[in-house]
Each structure stands twice: as structure tokens, then as C-alpha cells.
C-alpha atoms as a PDB file:
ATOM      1  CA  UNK A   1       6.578 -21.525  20.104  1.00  0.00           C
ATOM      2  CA  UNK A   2       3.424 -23.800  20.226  1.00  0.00           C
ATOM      3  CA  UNK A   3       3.201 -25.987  23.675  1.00  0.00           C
ATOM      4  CA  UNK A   4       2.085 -29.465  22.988  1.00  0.00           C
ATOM      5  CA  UNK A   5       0.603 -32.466  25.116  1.00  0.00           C
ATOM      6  CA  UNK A   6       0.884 -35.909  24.119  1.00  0.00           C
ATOM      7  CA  UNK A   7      -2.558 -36.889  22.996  1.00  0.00           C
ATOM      8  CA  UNK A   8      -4.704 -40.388  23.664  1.00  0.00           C
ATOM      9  CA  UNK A   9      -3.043 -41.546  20.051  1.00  0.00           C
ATOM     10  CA  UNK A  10       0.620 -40.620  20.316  1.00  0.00           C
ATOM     11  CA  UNK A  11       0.266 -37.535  18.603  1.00  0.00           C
ATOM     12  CA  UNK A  12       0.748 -33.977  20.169  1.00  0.00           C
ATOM     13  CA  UNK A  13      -2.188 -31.519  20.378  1.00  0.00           C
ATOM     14  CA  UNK A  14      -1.815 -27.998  21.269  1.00  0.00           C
ATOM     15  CA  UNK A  15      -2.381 -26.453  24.698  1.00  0.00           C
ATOM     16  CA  UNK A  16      -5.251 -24.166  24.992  1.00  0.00           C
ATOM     17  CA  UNK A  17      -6.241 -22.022  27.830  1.00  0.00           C
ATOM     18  CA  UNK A  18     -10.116 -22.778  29.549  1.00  0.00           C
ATOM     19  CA  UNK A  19     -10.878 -21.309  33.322  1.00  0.00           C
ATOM     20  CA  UNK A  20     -11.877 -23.797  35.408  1.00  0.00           C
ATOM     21  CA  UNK A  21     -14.764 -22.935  38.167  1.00  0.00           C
ATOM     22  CA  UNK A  22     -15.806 -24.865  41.429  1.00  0.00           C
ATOM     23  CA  UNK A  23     -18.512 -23.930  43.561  1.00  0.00           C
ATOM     24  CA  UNK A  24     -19.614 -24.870  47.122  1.00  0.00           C
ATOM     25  CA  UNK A  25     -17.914 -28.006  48.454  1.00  0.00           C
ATOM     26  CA  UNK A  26     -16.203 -28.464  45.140  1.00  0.00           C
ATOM     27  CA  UNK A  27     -13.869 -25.583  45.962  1.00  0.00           C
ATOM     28  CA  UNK A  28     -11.605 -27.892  47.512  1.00  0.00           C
ATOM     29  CA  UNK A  29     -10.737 -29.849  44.755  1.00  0.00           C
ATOM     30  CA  UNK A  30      -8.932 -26.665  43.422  1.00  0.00           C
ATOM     31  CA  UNK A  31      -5.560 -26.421  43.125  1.00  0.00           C
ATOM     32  CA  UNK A  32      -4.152 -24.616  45.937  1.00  0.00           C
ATOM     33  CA  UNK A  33      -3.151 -21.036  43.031  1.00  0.00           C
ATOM     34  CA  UNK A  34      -6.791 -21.315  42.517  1.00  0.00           C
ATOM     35  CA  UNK A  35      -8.270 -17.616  43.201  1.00  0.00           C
ATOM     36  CA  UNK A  36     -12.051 -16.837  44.018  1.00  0.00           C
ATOM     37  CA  UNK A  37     -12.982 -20.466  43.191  1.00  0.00           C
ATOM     38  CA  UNK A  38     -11.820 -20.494  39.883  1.00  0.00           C
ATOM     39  CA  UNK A  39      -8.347 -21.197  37.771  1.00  0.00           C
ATOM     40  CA  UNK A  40      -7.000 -21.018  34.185  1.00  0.00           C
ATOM     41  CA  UNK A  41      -5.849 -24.094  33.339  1.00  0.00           C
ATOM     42  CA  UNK A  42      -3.694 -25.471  30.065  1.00  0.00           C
ATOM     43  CA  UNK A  43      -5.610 -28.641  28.897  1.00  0.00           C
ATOM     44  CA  UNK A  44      -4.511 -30.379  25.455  1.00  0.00           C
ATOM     45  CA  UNK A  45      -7.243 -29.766  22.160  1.00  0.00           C
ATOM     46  CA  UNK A  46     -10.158 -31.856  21.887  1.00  0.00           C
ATOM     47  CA  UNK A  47     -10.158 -32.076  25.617  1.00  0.00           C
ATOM     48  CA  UNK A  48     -14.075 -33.230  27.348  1.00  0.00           C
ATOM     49  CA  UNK A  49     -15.925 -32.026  30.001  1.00  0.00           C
ATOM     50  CA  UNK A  50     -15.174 -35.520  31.168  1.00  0.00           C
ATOM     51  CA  UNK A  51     -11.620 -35.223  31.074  1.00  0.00           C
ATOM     52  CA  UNK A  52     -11.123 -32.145  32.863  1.00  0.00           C
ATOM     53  CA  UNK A  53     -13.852 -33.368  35.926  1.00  0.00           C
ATOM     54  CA  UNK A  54     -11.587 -36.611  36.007  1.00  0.00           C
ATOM     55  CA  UNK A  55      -7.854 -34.898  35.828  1.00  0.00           C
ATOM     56  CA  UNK A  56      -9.262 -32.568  39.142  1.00  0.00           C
ATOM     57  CA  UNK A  57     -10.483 -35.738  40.760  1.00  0.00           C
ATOM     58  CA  UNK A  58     -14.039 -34.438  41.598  1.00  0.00           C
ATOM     59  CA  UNK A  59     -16.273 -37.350  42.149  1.00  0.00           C
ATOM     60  CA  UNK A  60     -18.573 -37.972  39.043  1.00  0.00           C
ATOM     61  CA  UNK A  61     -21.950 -38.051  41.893  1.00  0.00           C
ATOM     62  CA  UNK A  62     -20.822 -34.711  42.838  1.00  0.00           C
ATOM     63  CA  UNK A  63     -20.836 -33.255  39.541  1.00  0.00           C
ATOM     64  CA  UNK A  64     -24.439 -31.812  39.606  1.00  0.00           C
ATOM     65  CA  UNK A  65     -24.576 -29.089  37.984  1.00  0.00           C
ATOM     66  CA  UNK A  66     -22.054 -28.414  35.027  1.00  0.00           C
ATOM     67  CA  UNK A  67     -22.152 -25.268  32.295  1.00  0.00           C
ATOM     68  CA  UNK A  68     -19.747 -24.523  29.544  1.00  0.00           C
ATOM     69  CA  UNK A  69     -20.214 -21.122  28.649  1.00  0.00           C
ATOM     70  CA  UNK A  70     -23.465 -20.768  30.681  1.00  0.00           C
ATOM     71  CA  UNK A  71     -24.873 -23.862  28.972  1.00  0.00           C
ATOM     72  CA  UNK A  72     -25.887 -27.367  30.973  1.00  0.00           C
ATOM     73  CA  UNK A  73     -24.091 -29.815  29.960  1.00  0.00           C
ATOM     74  CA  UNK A  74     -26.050 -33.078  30.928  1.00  0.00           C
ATOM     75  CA  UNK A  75     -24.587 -36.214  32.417  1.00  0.00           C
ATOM     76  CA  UNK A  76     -24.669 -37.668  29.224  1.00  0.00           C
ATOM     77  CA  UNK A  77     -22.965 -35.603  27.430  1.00  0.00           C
ATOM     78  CA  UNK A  78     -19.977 -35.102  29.487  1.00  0.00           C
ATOM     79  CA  UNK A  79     -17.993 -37.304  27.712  1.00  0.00           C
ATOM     80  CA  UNK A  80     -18.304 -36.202  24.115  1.00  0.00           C
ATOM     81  CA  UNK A  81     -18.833 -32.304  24.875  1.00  0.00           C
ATOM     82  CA  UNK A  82     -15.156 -30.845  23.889  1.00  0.00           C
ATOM     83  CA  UNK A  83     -13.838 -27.565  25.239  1.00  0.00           C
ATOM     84  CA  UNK A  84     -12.566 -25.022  23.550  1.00  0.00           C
ATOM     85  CA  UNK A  85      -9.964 -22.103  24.065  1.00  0.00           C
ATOM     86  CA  UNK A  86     -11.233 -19.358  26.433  1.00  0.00           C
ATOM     87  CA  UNK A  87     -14.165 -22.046  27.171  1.00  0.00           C
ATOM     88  CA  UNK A  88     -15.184 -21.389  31.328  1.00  0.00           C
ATOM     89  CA  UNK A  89     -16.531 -24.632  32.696  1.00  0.00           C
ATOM     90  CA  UNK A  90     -18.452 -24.326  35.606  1.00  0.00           C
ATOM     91  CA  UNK A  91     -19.514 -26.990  38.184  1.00  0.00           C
ATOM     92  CA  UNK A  92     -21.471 -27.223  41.294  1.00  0.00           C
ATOM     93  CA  UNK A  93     -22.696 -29.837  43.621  1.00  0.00           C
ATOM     94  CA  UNK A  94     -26.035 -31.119  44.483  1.00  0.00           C
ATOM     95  CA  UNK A  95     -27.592 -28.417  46.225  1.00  0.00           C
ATOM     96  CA  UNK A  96     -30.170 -29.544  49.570  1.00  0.00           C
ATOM     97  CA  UNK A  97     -32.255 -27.401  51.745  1.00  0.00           C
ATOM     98  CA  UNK A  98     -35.393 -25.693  52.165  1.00  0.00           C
END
């Protein structure tokens, strides 16, 4: 049987299956079944880079660094880049030193 979310319009969209990765300080906005900084997580179709940065409350600023798949997804883009199933999204702070 199909699992279903309510979508943004009313209308269901089925669950798919991404893993979820936080590096550095970002770790601890993991849930705490995370495992080696990363989790599966169910997250409706169509679902955004954007949405799944704002459902794990970690803070736009800190959102340096972000790949789906291995590929940067710029600031900009966040929004309007959808995941996919099996998609890994991958985030890491801003990074200082020297």
C-alpha cells in the first residue's frame, strides 16, 4: 500500500525515501536515530532542498555548503531544486581556519 502526505494543495503525494547528511556542527540538528551523521528520511514528492533544510530546522546562514547527489546546489536554487527517491542531500557549514 502506497503512504501518502498531504501536499501544499490538499492533495496527497507519495512518500519517497532520500538520506539526509549533516556535517560538522550541523550534526546536531539530526534526529537523535540518526547514525554516522546521516538518516533516511520519508519526505512527500516534489519535496525542495528548501523544504527539507527548513523541516530539520538548520539555520538558512548555516547552510554553506549543500550537494544533491554530489552536485552544489547554490543558495538560489534551494528553493526550486526538487529531490528525488534515493536522492542523498548533503550539507555542511561554513568552514574557518587556516
Amino acid at each position: 500500500m502506497a503512504r501518502y502526505f498531504l501536499a501544499r494543495h490538499g492533495r496527497p503525494n507519495a512518500v519517497m525515501k532520500i538520506t539526509f547528511k549533516l556535517y560538522a556542527s550541523l550534526a546536531k540538528y539530526l534526529p537523535r536515530e540518526a547514525h554516522r551523521n546521516q538518516i533516511a528520511v520519508d519526505v512527500e514528492q516534489g519535496a525542495t532542498v528548501a523544504d527539507i533544510i527548513a523541516r530539520f530546522n538548520v539555520p538558512e546562514k548555516s547552510a554553506h555548503l549543500v550537494l544533491v547527489n554530489g552536485v552544489f546546489v547554490p543558495p538560489d536554487a534551494r528553493l526550486s531544486q526538487t529531490l528525488t527517491a534515493g536522492d542523498t542531500l548533503a550539507i555542511w557549514p561554513p568552514v574557518a581556519g587556516g
